[in-house]
Protein backbone atom coordinates (compact mmCIF):
# COMPACT_ATOMS: atom_id res chain seq x y z
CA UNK A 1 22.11 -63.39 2.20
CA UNK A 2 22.06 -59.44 1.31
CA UNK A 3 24.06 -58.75 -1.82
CA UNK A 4 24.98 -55.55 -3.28
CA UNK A 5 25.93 -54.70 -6.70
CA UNK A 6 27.85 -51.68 -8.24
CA UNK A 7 27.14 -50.59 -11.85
CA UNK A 8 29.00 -47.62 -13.32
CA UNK A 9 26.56 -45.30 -15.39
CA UNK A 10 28.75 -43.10 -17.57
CA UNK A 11 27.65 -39.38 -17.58
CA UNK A 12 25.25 -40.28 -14.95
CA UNK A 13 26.41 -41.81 -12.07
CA UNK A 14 26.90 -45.00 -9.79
CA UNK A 15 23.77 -47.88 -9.66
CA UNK A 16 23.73 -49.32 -6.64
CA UNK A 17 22.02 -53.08 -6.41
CA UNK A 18 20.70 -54.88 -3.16
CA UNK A 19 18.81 -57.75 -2.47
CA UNK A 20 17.85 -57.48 0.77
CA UNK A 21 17.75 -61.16 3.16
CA UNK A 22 13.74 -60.33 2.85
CA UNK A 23 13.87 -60.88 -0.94
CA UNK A 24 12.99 -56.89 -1.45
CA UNK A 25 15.18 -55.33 -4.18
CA UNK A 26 16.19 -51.75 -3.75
CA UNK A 27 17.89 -49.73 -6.62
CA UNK A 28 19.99 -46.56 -5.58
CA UNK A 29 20.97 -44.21 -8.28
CA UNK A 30 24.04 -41.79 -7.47
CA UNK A 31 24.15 -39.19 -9.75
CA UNK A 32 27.16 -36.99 -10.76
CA UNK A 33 25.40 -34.04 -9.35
CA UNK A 34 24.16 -35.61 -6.08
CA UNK A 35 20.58 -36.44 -6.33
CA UNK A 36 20.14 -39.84 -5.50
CA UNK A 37 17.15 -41.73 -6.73
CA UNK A 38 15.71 -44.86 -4.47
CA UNK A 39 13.74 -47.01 -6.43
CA UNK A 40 12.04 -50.30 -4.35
CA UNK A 41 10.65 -53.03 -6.32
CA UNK A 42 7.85 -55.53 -5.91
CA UNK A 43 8.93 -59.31 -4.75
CA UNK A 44 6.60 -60.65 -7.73
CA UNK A 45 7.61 -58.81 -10.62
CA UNK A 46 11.65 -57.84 -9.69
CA UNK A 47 11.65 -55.78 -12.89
CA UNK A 48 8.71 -53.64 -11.92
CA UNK A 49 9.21 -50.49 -9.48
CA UNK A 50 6.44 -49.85 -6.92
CA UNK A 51 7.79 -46.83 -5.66
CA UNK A 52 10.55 -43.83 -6.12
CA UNK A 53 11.84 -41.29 -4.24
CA UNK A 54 14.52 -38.72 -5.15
CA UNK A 55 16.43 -36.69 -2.52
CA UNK A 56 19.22 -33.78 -3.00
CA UNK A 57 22.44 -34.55 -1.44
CA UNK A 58 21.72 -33.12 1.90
CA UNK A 59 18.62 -35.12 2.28
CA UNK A 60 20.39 -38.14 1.56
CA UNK A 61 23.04 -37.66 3.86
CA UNK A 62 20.50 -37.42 6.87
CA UNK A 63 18.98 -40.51 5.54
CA UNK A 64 21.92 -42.51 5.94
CA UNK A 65 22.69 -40.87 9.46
CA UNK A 66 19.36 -41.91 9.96
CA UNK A 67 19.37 -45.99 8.63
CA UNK A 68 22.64 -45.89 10.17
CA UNK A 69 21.98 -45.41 13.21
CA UNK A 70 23.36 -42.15 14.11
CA UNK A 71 20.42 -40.74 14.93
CA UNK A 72 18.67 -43.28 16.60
CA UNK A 73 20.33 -46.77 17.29
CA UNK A 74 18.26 -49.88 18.36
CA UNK A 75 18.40 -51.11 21.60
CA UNK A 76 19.07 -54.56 20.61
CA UNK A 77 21.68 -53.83 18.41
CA UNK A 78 25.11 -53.80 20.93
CA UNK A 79 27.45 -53.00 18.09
CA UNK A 80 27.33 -52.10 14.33
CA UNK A 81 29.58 -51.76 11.69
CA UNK A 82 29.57 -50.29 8.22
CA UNK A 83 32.27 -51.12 6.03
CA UNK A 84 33.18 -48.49 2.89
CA UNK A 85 36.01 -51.20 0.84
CA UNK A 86 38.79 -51.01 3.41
CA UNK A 87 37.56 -48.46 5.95
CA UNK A 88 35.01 -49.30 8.98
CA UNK A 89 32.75 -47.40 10.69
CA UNK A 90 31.97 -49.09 13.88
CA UNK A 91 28.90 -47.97 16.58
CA UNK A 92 30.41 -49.69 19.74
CA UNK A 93 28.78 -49.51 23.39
CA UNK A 94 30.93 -49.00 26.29
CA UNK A 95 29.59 -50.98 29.18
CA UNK A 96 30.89 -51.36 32.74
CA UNK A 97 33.84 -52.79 33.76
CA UNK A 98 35.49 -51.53 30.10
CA UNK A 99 38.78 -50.19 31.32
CA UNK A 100 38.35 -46.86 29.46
CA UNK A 101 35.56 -45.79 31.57
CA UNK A 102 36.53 -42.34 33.18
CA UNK A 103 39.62 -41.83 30.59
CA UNK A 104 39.80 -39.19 28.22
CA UNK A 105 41.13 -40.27 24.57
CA UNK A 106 44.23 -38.27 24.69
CA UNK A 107 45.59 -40.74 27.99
CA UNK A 108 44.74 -43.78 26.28
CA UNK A 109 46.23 -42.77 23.28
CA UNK A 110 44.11 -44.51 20.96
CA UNK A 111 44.67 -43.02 17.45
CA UNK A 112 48.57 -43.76 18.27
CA UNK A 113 48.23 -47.16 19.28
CA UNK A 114 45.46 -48.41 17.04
CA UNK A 115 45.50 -45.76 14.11
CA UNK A 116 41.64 -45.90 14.58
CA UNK A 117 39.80 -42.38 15.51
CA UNK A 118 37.03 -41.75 17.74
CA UNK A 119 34.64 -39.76 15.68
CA UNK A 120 31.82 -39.26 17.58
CA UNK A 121 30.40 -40.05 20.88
CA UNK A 122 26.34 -40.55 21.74
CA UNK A 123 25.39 -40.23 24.63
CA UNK A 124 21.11 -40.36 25.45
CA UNK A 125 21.04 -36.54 26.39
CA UNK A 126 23.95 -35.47 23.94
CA UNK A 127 25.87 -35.83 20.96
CA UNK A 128 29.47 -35.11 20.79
CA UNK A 129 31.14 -35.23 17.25
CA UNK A 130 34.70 -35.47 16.65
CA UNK A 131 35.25 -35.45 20.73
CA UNK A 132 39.25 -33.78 21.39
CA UNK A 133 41.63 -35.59 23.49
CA UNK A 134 40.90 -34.15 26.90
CA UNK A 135 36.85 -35.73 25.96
CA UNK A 136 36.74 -38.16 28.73
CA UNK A 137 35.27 -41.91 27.87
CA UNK A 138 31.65 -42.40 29.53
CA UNK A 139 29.75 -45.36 30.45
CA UNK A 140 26.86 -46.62 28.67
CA UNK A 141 27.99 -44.15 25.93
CA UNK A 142 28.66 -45.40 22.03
CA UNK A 143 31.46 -44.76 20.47
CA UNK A 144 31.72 -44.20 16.54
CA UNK A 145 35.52 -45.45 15.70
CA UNK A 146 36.74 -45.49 12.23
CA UNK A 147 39.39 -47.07 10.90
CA UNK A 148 40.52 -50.49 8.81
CA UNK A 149 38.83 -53.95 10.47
CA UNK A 150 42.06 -54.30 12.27
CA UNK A 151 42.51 -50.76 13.68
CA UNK A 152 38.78 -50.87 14.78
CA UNK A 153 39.05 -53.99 16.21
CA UNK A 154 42.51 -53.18 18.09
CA UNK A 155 40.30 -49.55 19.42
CA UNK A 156 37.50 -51.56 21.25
CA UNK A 157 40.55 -54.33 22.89
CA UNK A 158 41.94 -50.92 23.87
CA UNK A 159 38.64 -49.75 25.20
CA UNK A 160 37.51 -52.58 26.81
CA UNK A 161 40.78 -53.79 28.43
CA UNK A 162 42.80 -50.87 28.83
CA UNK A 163 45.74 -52.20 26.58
CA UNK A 164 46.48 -54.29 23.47
């Protein structure tokens, strides 16, 4: 099982702990003024680095896009979710026969009804980031939706059914 663990630093930053399912162990260091430093360590020694890498803000940003999936998501994967203590981000194919298909967000009303938000839709040739209400719902398309477990959860019924 993957388990992460929070340390605060004082002065510096936030240490971030995970042991990966594979039995790697990965060490991310937030600091105050953005630089974060990744440091993986060997499966032998857990206490000895092998490798570091330290990235400005920006940098690390695009990374996470990247690991997230926002850049690039794999094809086996037909949902994801990232969960930041009470808020999801969810990556959530639409696929035929969802009800949604050929809607925009605005007529489905789906901030109102599920107080989760559509923030981005991907699309193979196109990206469309925080899509307006008259952005109709495509399909094949993934939707990122944000929101509590609940909200997110209550967004794809919505999508997928056409009602709660």
């Amino acid at each position: 099982m993957s388990l992460i663990k929070e340390i605060d630093l004082p002065g510096i930053g936030r240490k971030f702990q995970v042991n990966a399912r594979s039995g790697d162990k990965l060490v991310i260091v937030v600091h105050d003024d953005g630089r974060r430093e990744i440091h993986h360590f060997d499966n032998d020694d857990p206490e000895e680095s092998i490798s570091m890498v330290t990235l400005d803000d920006t940098e690390a940003r695009r990374v996470s896009g990247i690991i997230g999936g926002m850049a690039y998501m794999p094809k086996a994967l037909e949902s994801v979710d990232v969960a930041f203590d009470e808020m999801v981000f969810e990556w959530y194919k639409v696929e035929s026969g969802a009800k949604a298909i050929g809607k925009n967000i605005g007529e489905l009303h789906i901030r109102k009804k599920t107080g989760a938000m559509i923030i981005a839709i991907i699309k193979k040739d196109k990206r469309i980031v925080n899509p307006g209400p008259d952005q109709v719902i495509p399909e094949g398309a993934t939707l990122v939706v944000i929101g509590d477990r609940k909200q997110v959860k209550s967004c794809k019924e919505l999508i997928l059914h056409g009602s709660l």
